[in-house]
Every structure is written in C-alpha cells, then in structure tokens.
N, C-alpha and C. Protein backbone atom coordinates (compact mmCIF):
# COMPACT_ATOMS: atom_id res chain seq x y z
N UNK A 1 -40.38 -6.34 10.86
CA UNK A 1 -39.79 -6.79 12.11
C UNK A 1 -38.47 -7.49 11.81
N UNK A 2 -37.29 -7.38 12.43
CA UNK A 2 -35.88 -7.56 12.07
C UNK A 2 -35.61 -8.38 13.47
N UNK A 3 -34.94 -9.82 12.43
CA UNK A 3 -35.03 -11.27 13.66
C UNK A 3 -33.59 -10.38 14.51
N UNK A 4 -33.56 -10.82 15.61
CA UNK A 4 -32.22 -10.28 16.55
C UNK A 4 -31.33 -11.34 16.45
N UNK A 5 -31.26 -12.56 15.84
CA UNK A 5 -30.26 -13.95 15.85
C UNK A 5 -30.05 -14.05 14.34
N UNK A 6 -29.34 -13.42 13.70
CA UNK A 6 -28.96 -13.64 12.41
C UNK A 6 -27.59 -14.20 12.02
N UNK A 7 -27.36 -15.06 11.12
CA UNK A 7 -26.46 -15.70 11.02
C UNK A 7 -24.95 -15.12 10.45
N UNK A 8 -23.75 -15.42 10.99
CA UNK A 8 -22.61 -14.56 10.27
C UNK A 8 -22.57 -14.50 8.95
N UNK A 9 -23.42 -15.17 7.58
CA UNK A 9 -23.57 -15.37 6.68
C UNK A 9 -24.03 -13.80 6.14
N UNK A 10 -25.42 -13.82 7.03
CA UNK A 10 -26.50 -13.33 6.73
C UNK A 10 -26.09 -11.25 7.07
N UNK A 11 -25.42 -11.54 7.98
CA UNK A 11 -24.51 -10.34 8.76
C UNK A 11 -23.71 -9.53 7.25
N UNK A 12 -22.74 -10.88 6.86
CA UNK A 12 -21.74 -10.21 5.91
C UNK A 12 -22.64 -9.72 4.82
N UNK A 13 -23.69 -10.40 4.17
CA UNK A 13 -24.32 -9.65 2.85
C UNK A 13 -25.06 -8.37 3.32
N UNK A 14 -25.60 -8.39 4.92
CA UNK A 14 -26.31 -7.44 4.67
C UNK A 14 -25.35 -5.61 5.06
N UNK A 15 -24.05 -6.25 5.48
CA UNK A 15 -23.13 -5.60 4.91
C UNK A 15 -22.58 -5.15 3.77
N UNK A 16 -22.51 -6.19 2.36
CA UNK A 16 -21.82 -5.60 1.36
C UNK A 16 -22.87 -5.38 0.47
N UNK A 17 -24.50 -5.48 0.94
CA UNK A 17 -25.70 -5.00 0.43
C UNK A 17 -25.37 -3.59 0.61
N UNK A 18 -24.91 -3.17 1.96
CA UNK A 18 -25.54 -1.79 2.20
C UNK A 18 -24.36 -0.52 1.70
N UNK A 19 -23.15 -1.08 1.23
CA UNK A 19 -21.77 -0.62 1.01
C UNK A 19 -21.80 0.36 -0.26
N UNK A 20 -22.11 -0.07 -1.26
CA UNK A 20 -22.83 0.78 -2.54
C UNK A 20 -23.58 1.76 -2.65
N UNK A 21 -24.80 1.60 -1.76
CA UNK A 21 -25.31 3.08 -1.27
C UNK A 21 -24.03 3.65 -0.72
N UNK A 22 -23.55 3.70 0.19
CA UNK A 22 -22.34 4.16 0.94
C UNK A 22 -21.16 5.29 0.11
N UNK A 23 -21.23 4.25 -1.14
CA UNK A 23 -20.13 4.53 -1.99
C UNK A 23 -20.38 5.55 -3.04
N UNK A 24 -21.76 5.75 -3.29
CA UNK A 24 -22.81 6.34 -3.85
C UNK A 24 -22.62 8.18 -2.79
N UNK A 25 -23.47 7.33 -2.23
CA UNK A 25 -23.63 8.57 -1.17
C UNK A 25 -22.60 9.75 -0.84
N UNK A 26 -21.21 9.11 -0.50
CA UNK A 26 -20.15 9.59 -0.28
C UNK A 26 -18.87 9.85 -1.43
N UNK A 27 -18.93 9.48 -2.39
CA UNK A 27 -17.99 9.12 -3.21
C UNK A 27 -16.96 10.53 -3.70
N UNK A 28 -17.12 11.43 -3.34
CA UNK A 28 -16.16 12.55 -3.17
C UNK A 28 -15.26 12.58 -2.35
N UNK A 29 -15.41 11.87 -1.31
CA UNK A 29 -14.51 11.87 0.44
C UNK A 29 -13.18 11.29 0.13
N UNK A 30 -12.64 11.84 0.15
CA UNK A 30 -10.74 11.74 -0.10
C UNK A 30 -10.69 10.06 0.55
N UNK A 31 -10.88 9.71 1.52
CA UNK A 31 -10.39 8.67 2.39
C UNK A 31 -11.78 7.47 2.65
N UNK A 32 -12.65 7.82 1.26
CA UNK A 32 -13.61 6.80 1.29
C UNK A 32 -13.39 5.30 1.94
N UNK A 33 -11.99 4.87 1.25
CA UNK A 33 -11.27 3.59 1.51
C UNK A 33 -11.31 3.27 2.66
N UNK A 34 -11.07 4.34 3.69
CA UNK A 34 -11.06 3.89 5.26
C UNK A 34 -12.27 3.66 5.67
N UNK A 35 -13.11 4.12 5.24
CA UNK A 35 -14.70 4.32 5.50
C UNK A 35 -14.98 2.76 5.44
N UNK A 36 -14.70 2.14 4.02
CA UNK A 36 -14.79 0.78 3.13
C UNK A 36 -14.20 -0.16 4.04
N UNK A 37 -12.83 -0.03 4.35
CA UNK A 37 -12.23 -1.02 5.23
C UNK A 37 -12.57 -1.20 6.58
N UNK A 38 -13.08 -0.43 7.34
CA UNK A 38 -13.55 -0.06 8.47
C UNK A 38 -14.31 -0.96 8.70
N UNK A 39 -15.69 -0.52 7.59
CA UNK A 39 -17.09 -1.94 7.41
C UNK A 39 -16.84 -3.17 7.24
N UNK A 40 -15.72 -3.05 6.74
CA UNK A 40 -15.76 -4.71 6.15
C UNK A 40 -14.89 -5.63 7.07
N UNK A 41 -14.29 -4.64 7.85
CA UNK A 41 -13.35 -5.65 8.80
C UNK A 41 -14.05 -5.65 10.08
N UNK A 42 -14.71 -4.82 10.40
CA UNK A 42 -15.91 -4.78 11.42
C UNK A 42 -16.66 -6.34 11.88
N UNK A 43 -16.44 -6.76 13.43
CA UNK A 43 -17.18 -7.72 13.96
C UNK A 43 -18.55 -8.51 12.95
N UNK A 44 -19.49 -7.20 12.41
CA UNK A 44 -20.33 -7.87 12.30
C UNK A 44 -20.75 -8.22 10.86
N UNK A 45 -18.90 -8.11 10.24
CA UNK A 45 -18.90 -8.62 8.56
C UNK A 45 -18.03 -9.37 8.65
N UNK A 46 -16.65 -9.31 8.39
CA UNK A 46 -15.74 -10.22 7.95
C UNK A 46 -14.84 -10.38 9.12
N UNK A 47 -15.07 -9.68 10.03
CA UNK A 47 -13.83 -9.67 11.72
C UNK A 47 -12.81 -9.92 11.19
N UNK A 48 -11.96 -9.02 10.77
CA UNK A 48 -10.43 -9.21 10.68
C UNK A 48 -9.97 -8.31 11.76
N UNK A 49 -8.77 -8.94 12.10
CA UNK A 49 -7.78 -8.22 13.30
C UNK A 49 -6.95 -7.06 12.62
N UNK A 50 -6.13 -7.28 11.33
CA UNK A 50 -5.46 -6.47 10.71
C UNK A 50 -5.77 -6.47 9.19
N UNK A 51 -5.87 -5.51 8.15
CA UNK A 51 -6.04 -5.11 7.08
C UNK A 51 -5.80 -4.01 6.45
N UNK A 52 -4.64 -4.35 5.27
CA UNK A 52 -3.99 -3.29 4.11
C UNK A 52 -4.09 -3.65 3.47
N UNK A 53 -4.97 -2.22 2.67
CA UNK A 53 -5.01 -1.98 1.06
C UNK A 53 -4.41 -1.29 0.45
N UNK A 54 -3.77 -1.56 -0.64
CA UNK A 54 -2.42 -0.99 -1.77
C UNK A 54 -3.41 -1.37 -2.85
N UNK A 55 -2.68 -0.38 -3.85
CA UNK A 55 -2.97 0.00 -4.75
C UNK A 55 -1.66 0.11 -5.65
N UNK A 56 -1.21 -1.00 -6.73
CA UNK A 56 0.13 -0.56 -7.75
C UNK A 56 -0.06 -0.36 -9.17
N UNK A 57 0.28 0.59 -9.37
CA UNK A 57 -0.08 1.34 -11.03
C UNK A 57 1.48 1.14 -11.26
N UNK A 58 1.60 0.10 -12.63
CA UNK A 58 2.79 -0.41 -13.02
C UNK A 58 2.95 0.63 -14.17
N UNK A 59 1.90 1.57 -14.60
CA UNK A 59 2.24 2.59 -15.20
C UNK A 59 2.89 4.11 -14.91
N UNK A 60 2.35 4.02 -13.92
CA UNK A 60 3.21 5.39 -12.98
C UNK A 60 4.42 4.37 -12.24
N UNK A 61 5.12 3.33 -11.85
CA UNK A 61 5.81 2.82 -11.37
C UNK A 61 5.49 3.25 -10.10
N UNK A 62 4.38 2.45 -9.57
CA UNK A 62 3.93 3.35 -7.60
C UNK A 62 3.27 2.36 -7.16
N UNK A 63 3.42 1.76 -5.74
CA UNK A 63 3.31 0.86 -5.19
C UNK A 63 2.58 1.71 -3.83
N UNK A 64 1.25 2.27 -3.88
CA UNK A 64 0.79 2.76 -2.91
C UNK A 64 0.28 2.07 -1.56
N UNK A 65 0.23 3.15 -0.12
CA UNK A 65 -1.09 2.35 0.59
C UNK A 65 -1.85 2.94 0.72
N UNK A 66 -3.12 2.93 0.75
CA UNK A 66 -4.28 3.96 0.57
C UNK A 66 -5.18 2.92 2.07
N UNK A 67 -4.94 2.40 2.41
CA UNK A 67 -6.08 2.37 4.13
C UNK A 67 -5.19 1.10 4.78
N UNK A 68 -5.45 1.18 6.13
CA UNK A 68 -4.76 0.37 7.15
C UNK A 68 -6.23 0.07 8.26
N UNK A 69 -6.34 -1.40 9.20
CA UNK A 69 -6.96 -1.04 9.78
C UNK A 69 -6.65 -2.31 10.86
N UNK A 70 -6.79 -1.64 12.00
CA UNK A 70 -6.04 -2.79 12.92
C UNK A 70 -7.30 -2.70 14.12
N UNK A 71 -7.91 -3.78 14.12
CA UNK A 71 -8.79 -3.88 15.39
C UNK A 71 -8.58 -3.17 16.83
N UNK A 72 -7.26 -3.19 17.08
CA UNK A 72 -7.03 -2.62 18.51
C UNK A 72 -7.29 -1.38 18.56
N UNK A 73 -6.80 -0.24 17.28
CA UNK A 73 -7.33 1.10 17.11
C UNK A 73 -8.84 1.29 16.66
N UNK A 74 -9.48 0.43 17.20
CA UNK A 74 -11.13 0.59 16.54
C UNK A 74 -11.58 1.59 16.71
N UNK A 75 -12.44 2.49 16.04
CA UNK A 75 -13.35 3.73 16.49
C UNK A 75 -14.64 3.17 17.25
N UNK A 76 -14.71 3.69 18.15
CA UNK A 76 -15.86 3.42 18.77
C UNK A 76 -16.72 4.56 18.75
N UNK A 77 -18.00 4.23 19.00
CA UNK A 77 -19.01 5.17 19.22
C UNK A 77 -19.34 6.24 20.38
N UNK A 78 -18.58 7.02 20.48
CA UNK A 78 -17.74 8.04 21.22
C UNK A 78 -17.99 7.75 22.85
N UNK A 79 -17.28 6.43 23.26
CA UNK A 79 -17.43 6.24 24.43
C UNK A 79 -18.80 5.39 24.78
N UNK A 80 -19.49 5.60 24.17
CA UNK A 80 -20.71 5.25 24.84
C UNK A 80 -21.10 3.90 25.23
N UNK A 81 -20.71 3.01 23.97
CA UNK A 81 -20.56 1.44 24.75
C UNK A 81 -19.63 0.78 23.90
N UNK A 82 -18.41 0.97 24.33
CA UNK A 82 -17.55 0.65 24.07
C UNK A 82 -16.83 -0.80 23.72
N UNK A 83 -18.37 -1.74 23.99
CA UNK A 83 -18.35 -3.39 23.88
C UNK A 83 -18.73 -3.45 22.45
N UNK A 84 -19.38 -2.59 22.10
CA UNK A 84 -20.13 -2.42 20.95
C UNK A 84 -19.64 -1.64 19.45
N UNK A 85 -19.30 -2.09 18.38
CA UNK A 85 -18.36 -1.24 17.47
C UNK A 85 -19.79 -1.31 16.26
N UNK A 86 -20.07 -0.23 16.02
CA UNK A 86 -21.57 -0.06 15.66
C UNK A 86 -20.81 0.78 13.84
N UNK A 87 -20.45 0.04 12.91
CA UNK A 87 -20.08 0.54 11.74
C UNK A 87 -21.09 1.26 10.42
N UNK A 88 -22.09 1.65 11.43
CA UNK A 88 -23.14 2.55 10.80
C UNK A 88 -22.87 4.08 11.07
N UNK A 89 -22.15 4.01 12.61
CA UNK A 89 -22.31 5.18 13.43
C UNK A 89 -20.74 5.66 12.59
N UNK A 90 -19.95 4.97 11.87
CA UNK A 90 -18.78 5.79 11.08
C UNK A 90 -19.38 6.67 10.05
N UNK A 91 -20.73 6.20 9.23
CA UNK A 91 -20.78 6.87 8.42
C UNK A 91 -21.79 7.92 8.56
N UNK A 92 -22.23 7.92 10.09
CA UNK A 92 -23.24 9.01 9.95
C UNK A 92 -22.37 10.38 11.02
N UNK A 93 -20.84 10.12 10.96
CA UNK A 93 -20.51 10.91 12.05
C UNK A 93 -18.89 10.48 10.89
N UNK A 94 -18.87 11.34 10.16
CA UNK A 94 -17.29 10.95 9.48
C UNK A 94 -16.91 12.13 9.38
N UNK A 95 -16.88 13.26 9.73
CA UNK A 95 -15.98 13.78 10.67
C UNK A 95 -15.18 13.55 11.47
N UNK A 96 -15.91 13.09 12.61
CA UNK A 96 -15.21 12.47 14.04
C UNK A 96 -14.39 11.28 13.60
N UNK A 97 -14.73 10.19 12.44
CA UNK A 97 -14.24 8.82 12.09
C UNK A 97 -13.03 9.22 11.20
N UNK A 98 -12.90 10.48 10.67
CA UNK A 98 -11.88 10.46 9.60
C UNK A 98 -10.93 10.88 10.46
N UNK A 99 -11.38 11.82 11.17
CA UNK A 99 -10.16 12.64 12.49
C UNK A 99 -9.08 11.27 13.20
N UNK A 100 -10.46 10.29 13.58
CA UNK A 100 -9.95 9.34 14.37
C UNK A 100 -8.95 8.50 13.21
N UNK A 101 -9.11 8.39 12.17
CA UNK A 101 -8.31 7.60 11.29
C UNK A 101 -6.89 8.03 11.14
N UNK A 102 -6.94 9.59 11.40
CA UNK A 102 -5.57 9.96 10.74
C UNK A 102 -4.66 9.57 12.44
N UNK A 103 -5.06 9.52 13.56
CA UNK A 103 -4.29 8.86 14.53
C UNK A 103 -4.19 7.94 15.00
N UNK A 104 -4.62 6.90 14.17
CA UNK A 104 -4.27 5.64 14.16
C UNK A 104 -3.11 4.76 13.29
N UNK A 105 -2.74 5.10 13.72
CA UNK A 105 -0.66 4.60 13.93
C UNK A 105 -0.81 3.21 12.95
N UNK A 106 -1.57 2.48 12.97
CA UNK A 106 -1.27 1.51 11.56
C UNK A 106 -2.31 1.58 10.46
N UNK A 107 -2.64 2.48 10.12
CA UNK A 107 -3.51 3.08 9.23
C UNK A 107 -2.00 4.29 8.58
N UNK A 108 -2.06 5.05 9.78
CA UNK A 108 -0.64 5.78 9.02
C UNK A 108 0.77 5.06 8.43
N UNK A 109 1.03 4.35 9.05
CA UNK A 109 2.09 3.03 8.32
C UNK A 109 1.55 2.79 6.88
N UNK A 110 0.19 2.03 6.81
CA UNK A 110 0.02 1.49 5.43
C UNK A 110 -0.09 3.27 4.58
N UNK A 111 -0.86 3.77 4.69
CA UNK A 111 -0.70 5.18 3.96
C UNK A 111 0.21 5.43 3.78
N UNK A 112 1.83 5.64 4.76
CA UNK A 112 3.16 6.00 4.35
C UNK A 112 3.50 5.34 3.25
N UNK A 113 3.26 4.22 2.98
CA UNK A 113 3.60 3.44 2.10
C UNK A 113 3.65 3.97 0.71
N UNK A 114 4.97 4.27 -0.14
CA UNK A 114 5.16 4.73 -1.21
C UNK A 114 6.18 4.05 -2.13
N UNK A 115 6.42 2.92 -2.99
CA UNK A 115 7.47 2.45 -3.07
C UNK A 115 7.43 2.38 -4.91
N UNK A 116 8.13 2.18 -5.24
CA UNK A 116 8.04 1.54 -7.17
C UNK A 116 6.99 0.42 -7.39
N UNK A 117 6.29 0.13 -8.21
CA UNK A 117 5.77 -0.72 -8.44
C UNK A 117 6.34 -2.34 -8.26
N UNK A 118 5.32 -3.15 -7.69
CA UNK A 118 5.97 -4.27 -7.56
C UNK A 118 5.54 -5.28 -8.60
N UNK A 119 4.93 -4.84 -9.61
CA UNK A 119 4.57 -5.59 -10.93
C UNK A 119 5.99 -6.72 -11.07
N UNK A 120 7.04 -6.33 -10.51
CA UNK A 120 8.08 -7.20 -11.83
C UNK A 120 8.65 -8.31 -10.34
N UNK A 121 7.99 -8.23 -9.60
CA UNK A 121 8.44 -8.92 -8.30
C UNK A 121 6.97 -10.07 -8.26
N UNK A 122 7.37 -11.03 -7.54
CA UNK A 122 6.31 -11.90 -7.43
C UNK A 122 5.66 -11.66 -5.98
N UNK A 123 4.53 -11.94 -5.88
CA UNK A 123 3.51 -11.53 -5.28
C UNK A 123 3.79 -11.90 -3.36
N UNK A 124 4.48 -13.33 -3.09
CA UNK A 124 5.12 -13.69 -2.27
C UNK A 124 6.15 -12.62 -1.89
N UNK A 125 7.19 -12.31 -2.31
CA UNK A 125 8.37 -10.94 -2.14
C UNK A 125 7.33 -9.91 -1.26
N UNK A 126 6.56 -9.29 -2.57
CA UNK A 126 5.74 -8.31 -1.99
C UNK A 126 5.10 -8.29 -0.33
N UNK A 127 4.44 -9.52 -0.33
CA UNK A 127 3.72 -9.44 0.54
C UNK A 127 4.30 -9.37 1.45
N UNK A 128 5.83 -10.50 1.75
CA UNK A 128 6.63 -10.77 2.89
C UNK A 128 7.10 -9.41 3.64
N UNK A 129 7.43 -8.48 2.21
CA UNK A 129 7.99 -7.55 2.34
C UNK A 129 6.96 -6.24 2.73
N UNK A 130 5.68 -6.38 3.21
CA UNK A 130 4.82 -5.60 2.95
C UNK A 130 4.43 -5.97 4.71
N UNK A 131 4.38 -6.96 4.70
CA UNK A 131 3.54 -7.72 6.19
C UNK A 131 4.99 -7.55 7.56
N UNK A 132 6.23 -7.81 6.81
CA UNK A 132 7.46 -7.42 7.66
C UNK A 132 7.49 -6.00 7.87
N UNK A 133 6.94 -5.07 7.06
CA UNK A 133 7.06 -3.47 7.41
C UNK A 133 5.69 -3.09 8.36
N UNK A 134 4.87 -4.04 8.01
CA UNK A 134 3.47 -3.27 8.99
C UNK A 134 3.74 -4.88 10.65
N UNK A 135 4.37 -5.57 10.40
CA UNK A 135 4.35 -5.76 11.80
C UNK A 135 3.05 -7.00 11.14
N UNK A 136 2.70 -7.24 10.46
CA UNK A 136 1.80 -8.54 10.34
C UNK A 136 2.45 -9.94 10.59
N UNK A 137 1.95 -11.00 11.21
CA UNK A 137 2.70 -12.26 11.90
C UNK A 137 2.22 -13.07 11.06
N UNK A 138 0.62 -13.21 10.51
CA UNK A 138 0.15 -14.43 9.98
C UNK A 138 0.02 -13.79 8.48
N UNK A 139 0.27 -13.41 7.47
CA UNK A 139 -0.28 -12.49 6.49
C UNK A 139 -1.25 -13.42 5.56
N UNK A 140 -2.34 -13.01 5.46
CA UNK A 140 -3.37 -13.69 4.32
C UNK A 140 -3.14 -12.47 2.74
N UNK A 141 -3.20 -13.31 1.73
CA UNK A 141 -3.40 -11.96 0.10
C UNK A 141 -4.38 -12.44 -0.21
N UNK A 142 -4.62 -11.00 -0.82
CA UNK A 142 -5.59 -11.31 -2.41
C UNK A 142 -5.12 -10.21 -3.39
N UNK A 143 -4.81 -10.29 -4.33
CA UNK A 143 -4.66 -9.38 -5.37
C UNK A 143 -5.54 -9.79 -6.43
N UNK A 144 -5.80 -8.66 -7.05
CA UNK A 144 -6.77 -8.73 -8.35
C UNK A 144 -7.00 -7.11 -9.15
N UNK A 145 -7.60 -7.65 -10.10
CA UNK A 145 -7.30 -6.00 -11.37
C UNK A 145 -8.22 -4.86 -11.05
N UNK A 146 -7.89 -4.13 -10.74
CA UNK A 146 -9.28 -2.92 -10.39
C UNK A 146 -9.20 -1.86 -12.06
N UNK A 147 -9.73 -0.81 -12.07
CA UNK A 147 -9.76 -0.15 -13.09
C UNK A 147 -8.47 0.48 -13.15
N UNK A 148 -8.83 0.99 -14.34
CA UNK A 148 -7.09 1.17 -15.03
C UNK A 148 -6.28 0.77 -15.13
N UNK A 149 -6.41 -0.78 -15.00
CA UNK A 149 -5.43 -1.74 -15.32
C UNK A 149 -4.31 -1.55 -14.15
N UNK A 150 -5.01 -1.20 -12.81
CA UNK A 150 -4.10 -0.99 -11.84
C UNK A 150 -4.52 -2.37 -10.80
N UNK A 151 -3.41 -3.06 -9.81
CA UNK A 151 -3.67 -3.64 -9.41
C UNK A 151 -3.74 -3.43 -7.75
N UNK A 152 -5.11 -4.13 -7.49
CA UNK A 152 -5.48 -4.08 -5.61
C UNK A 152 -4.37 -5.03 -4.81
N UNK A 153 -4.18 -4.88 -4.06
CA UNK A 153 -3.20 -5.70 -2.78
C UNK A 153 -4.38 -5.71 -1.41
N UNK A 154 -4.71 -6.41 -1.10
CA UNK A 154 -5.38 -6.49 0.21
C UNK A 154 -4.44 -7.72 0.80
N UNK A 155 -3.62 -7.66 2.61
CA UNK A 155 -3.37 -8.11 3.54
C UNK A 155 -4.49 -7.94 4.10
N UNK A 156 -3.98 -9.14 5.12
CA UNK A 156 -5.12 -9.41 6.33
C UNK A 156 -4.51 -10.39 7.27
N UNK A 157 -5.18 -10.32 8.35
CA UNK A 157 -4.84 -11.67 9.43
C UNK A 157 -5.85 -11.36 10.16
N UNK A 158 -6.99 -12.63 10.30
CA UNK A 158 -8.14 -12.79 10.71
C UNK A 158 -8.34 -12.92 12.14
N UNK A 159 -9.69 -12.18 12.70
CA UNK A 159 -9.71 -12.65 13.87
C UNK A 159 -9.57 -13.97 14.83
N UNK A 160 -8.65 -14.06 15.92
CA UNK A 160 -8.44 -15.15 16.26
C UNK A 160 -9.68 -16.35 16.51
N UNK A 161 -10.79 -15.17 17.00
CA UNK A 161 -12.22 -16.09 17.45
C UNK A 161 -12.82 -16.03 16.54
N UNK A 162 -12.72 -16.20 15.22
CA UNK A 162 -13.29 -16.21 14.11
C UNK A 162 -12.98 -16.53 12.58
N UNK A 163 -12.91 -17.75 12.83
CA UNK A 163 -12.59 -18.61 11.52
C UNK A 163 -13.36 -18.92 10.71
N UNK A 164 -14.68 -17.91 10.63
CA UNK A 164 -15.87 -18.83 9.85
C UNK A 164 -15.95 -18.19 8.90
N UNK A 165 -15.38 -17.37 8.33
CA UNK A 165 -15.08 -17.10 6.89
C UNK A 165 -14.71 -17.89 5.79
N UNK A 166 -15.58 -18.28 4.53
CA UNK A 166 -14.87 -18.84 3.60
C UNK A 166 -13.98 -17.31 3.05
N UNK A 167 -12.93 -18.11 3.07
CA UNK A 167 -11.75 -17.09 2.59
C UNK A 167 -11.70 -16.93 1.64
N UNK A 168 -12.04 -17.90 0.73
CA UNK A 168 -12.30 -17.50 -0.84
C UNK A 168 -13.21 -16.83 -1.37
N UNK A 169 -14.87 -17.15 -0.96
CA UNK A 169 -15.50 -16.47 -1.13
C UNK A 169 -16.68 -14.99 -0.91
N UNK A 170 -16.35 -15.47 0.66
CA UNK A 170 -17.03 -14.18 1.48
C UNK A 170 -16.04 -13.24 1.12
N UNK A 171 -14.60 -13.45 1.78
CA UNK A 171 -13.97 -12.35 1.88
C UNK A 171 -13.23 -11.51 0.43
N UNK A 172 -13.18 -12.60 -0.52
CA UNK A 172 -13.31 -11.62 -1.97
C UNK A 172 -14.29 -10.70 -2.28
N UNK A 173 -15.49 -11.20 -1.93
CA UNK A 173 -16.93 -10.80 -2.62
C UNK A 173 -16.58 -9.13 -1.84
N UNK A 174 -16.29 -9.35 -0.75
CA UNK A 174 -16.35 -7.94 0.10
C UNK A 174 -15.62 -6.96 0.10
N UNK A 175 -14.12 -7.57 0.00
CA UNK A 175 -13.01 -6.94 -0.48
C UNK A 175 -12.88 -6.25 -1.91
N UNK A 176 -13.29 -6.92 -2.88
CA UNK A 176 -13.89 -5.89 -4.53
C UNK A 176 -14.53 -4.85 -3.97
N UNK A 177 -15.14 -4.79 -3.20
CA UNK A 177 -15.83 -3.35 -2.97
C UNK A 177 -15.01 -2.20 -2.94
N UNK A 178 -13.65 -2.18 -2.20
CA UNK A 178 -12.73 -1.66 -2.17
C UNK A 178 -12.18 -0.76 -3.78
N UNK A 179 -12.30 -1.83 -4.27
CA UNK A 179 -11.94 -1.41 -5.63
C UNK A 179 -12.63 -0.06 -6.66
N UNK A 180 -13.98 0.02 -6.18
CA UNK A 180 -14.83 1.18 -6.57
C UNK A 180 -14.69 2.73 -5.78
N UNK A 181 -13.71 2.34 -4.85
CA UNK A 181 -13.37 3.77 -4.34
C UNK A 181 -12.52 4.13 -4.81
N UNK A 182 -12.58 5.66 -5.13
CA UNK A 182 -11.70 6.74 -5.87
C UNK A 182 -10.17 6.74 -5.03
N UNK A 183 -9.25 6.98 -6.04
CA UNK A 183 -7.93 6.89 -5.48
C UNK A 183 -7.43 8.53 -5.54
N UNK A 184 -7.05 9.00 -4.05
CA UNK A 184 -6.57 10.18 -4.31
C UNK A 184 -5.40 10.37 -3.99
C-alpha cells in the first residue's frame, strides 16, 4: 500500500531510485539526456523552471549542448490532464516525448549549442555567456568530471514556488545521473 502524502524528500529519491533502471532499459536512445532531464526537473523531483546540459571535451576542443528543458514547454500526457505532468508517462510513450522534444524551442537553443571548448575560460565567463544566449535571468552551475575526462555543465533557475531544495545536495545527487548517458 503506497502512502498518498509523501514528502518532497522522499519524492526526489524515489526519483533518482528509479532513473538507472531507465538508463539501463533505454540506453541506446540517441536523446536519452532529454529523457534524464525531463525527470529530474519534473514537479515531483527537483522542480526546476529552466535547465542546460553541456558537455566540454577539452580534447576535441567542443563545448557542446546535448538537452534543454524549460517548464513552460512541458510534455504533457497527451491532453488528458493537463494539471498533471506525470514523468513516467515520457518513458512509456517516447516516441510521442522525443517528437515533442525536438519542438521545443529551448531544448533546440541548448542543442544548437556548438562552440570551442571552454576549459581555458573560467567557469563564471562561461556560464554568463551561456545563460545570456539561452535567455536565463537567475543562472544557478554545477560543473563536475564525467567520463573521459570530459566535463558536465548543468544551468538551472529553480522553480519560483519551490525553494526546498538543498542545492548542494539533492540537486547534485540527481544531476550525476546525467552523466551516465551516452553522448551522441
């Protein structure tokens, strides 16, 4: 029996509990990342309003964006209750969720994103310069090392009605997840 009053705590793990199967399951899908960011910025994990993930390989000199995700373009569950953003129903219908991704206008911004590596620039530059091209007002970072000695970029700016994130540690713990999806 599954309590119906669970705590935003309790919400986010049983989110980045269920993300690994996910990653497992799917891990061929070109655009896994959107799949990843989708969940995690989703109401009933981390509620962020806006979120970009880059990817810079200071060995190829490439400063990628590989997912964008802006609350206002949410996928919903094809009409049906539209109060409701149900981030289970992306992965059992990702067809319809990937279609919907590629026309969402700040998802395509961060994807356009192709520039030199910003290894030799400090992390401030980057971001200013990263959050001024996607239209971000408040910009939150995190950067950190993923495999191949390549480095993650995650922006964000959090939901307004929702400050109850420790920022340090919920939203890292969730955001590494990111990092286990294939880069294509």
């Amino acid at each position: 029996m599954e309590r119906k009053n669970i705590s935003k705590q309790e919400q986010m793990v049983k989110c980045f509990l269920h993300l690994p199967e996910k990653l497992l399951l799917f891990h061929g899908m070109e655009n896994i990342s959107e799949f990843v960011l989708h969940t995690l910025c989703s109401r009933n994990c981390l509620n962020l309003s806006k979120a970009a993930y880059f990817i810079d390989n200071h060995d190829f000199d490439c400063l990628k964006g590989i997912a964008g995700f802006d609350k206002n373009e949410l996928y919903h569950n094809d009409g049906i209750n539209n109060d409701i953003e149900d981030h289970n129903y992306i992965w059992q219908n990702t067809d319809h969720f990937s279609d919907h991704m590629k026309k969402c206008l700040f998802n395509q911004k961060v994807r356009n994103v192709m520039k030199p590596s910003a290894s030799k620039a400090s992390d401030e530059d980057i971001i200013n310069d990263l959050a001024r091209e996607l239209a971000m007002n408040k910009p939150i970072f995190y950067s950190w090392k993923v495999k191949y000695d390549n480095k993650a970029i995650f922006i964000f700016e959090t939901a307004e009605d929702d400050m109850d994130i420790d920022i340090d540690s919920d939203l890292l713990k969730g955001i590494c997840l990111l990092g286990f999806c294939p880069i294509f």
